[in-house]
Structures are given as C-alpha cells and as structure tokens.
C-alpha atoms as a PDB file:
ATOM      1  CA  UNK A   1      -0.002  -5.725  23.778  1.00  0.00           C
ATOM      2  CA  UNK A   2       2.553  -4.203  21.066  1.00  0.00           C
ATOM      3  CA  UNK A   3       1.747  -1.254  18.960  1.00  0.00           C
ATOM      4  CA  UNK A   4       3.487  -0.939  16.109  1.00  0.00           C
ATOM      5  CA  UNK A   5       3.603   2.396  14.050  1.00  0.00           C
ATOM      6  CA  UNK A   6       4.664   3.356  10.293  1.00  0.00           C
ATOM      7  CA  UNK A   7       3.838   6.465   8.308  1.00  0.00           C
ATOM      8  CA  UNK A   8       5.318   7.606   5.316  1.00  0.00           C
ATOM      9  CA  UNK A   9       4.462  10.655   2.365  1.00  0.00           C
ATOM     10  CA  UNK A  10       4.617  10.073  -1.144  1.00  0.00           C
ATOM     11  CA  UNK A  11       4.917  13.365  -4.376  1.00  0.00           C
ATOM     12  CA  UNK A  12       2.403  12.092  -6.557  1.00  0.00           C
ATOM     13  CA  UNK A  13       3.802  13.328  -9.880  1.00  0.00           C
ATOM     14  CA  UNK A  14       7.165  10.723  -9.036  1.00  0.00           C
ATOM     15  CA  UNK A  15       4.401   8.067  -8.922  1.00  0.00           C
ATOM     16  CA  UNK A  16       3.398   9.494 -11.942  1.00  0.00           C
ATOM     17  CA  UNK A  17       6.764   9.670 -13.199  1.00  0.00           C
ATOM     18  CA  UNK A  18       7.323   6.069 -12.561  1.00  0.00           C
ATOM     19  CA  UNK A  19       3.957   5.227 -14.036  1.00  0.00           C
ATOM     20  CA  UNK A  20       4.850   7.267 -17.449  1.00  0.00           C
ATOM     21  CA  UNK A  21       8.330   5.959 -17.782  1.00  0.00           C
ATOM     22  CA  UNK A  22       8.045   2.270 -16.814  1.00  0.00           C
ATOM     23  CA  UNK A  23       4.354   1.367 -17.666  1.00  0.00           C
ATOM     24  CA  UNK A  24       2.594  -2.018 -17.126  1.00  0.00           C
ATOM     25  CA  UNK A  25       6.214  -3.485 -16.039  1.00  0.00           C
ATOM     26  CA  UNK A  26       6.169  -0.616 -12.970  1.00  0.00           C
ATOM     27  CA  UNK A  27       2.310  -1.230 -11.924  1.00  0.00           C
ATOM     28  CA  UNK A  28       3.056  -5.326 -12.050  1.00  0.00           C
ATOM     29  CA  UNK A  29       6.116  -5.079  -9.974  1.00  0.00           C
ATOM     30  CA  UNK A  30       4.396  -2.550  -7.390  1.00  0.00           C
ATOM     31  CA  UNK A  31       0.580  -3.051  -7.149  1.00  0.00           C
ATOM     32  CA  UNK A  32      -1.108  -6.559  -7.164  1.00  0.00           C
ATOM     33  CA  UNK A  33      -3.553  -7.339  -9.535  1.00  0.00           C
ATOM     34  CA  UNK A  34      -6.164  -6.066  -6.795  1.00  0.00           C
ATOM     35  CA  UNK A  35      -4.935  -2.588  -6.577  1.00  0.00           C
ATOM     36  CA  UNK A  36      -4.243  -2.142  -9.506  1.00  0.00           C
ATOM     37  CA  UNK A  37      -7.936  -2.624 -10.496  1.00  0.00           C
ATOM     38  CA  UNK A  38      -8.929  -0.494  -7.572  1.00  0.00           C
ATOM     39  CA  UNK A  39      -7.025   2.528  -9.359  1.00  0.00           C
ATOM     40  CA  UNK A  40      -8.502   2.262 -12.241  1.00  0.00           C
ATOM     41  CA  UNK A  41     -11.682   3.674 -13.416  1.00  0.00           C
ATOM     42  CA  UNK A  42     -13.625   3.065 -16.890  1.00  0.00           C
ATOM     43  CA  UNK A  43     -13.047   6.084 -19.138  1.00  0.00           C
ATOM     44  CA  UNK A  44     -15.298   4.765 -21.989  1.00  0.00           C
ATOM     45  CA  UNK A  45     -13.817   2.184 -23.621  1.00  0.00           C
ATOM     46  CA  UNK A  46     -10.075   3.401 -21.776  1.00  0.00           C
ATOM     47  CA  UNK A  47      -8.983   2.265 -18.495  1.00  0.00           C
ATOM     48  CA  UNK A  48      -7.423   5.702 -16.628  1.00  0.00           C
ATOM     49  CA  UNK A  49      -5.171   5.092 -13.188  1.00  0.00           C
ATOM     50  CA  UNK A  50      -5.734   7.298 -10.691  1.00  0.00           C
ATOM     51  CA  UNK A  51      -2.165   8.070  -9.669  1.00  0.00           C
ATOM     52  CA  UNK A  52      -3.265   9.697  -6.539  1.00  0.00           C
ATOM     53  CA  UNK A  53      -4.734   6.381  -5.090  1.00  0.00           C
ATOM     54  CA  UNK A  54      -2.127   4.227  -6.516  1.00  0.00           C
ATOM     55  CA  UNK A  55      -0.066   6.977  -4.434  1.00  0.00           C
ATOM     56  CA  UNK A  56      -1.525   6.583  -1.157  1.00  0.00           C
ATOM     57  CA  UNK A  57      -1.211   2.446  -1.836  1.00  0.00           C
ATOM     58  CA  UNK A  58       2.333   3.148  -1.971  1.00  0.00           C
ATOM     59  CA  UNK A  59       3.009   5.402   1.221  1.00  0.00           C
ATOM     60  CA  UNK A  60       0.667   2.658   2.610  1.00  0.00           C
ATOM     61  CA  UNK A  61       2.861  -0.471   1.965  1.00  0.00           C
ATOM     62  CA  UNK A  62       6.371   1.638   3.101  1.00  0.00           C
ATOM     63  CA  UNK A  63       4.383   2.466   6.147  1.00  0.00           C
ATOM     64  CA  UNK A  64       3.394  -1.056   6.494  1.00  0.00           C
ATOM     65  CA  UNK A  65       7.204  -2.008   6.359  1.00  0.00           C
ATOM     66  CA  UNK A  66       7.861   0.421   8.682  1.00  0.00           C
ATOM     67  CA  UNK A  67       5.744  -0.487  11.301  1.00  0.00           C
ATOM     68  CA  UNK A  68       6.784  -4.190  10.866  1.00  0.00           C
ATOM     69  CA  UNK A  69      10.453  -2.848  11.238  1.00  0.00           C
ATOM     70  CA  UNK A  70      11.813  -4.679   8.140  1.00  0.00           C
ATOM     71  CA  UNK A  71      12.346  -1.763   5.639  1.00  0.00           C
ATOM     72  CA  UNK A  72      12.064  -3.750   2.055  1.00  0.00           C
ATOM     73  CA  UNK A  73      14.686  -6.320   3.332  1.00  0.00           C
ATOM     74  CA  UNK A  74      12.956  -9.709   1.849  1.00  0.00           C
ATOM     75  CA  UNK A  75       9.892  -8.191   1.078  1.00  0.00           C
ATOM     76  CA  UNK A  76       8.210  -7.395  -2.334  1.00  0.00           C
ATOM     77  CA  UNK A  77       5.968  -4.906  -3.066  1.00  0.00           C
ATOM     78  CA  UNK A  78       3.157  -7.029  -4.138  1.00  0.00           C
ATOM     79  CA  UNK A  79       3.472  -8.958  -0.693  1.00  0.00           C
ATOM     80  CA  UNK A  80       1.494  -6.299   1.022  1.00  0.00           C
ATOM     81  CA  UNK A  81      -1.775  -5.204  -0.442  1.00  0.00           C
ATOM     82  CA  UNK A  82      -4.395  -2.914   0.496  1.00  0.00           C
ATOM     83  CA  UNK A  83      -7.148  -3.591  -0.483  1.00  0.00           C
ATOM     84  CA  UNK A  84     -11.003  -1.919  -0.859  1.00  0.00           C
ATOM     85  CA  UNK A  85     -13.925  -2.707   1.166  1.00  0.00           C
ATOM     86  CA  UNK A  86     -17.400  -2.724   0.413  1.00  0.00           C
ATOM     87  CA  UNK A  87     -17.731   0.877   2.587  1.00  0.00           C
ATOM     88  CA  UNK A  88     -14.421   2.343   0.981  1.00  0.00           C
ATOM     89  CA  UNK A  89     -12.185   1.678   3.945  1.00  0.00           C
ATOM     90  CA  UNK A  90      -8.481   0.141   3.231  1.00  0.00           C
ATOM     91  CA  UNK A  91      -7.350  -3.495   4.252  1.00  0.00           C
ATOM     92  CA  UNK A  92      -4.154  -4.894   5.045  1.00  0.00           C
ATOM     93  CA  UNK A  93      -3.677  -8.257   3.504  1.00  0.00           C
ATOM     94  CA  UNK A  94      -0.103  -9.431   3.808  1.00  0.00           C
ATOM     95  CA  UNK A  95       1.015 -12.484   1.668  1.00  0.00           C
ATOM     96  CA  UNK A  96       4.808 -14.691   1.811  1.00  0.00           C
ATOM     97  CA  UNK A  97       7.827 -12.839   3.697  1.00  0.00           C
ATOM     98  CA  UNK A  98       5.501  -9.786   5.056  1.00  0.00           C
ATOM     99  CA  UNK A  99       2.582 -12.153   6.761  1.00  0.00           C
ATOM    100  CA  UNK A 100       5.939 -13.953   8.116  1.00  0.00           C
ATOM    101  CA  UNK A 101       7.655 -11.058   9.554  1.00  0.00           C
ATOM    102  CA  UNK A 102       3.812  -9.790  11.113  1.00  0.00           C
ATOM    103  CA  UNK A 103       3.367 -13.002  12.317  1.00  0.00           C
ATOM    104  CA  UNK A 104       6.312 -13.203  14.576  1.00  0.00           C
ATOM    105  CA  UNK A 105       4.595 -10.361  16.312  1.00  0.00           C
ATOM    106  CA  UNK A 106       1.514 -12.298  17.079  1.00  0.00           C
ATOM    107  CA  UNK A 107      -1.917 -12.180  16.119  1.00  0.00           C
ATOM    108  CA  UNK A 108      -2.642  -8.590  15.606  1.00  0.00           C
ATOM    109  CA  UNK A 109      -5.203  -6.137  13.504  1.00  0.00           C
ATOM    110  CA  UNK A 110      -3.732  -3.970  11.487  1.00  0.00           C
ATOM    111  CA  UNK A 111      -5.561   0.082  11.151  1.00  0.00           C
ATOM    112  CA  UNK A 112      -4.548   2.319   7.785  1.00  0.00           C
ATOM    113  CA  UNK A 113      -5.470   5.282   7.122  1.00  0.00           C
ATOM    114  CA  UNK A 114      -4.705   7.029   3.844  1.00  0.00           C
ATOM    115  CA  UNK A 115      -4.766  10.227   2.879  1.00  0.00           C
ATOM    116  CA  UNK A 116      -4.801  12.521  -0.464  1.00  0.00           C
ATOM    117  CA  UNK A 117      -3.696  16.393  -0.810  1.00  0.00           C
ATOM    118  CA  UNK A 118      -3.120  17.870  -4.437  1.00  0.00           C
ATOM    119  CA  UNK A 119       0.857  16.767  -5.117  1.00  0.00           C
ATOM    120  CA  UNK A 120       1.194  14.607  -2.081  1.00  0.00           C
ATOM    121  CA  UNK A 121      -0.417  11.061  -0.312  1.00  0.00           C
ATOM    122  CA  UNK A 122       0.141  10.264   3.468  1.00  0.00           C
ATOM    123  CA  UNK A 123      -0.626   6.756   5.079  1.00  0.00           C
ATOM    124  CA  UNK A 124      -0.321   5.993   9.203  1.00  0.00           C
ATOM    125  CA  UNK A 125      -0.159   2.093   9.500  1.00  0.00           C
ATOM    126  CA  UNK A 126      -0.747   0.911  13.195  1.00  0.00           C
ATOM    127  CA  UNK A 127      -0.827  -3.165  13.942  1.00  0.00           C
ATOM    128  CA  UNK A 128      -1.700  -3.759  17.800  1.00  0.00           C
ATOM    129  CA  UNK A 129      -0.012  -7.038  18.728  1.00  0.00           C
ATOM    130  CA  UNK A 130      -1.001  -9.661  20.529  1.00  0.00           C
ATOM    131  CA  UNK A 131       2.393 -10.495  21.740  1.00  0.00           C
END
C-alpha cells in the first residue's frame, strides 16, 4: 500500500483579493458549480461567499495535487472538487486529468481534512493506494 501526502496554507484575504478583483470569472475558473454553492449562504434575498471556506477548498485542491505529485501540470482547478456531506465532512471527487493521474496509483480512498484560523486555511490530503 502507497500513502500519498499533500498539505498546503492559504491567507484568506488573497482569496478575497482574487474574489473582489476577478468576480464570477475567478469563482468559475476555480470552484465547480458544487463548491461554489457550498460557500454560499442566503443573506435575504443576497447570496454572501464565505471566503474562508472557499479558502480551505483551495489549500484542499493544491494539497490534492500535491499528494498526487503533479503540481497543476494538466490539471484544472475545477477537476478536483470537494465536496459536502450530509454530516459536514469533505469529499474528494476527482474528474478528467486528476481521476487519471490518481488512477495510475490504483484504487485508493482519499482522507481531507480542512481547517480555518482567522487570516489563514490549512488542508492535509492523504490517498492510501492500492498499488
């Protein structure tokens, strides 16, 4: 059995930055559909991110890369996703060049675990390998 390891730590106000600046065409090119309705809660009738969590999706997927040893090289943001389940916990769904890559390790599971600290977001990305 492989174990594979990523981590990485994101500032939260260059999220927000990036957020600010770029807008919908930032979000889009980041966060799938999926996560980007995940960090978003109703404000009346006014959708409001919550840059922290969109924060911690993003130190998740480089620490996904990481761990799969590819860097960005042929992958897209939106082709790894974490995702929400029904207790709160994150979930690694890789889609196109990122399932490929994981896939070449063998069937795996992948554990995340994100976390959220005023100006800063951490994420640990293990996948244990079948291979």
């Amino acid at each position: 059995m492989d174990v594979l390891l990523g981590t990485d730590i994101v500032y939260v106000p260059r999220i927000k930055a990036a957020v600010d600046r770029f807008g919908e065409r930032f979000l889009q090119r980041v966060f799938t559909p999926t996560e980007r309705r995940d960090c978003c809660q109703s404000d009346s009738s006014k959708r409001k991110l919550r840059i922290s969590q969109l924060a911690g999706r993003w130190a998740a997927k480089e620490a996904i890369a990481k761990a799969l040893g590819t860097g960005w090289s042929g992958i897209s943001y939106t082709d790894i996703e974490i995702q929400r389940q029904a207790n709160g916990a994150p979930k690694v769904c890789l889609y196109r060049a990122a399932a490929t890559y994981a896939a070449m390790w063998g069937e795996g599971q992948w554990r995340i675990s994100l976390s959220h600290d005023g100006d800063y977001a951490i994420a640990v990305a293990v996948l244990f390998s079948s291979s």
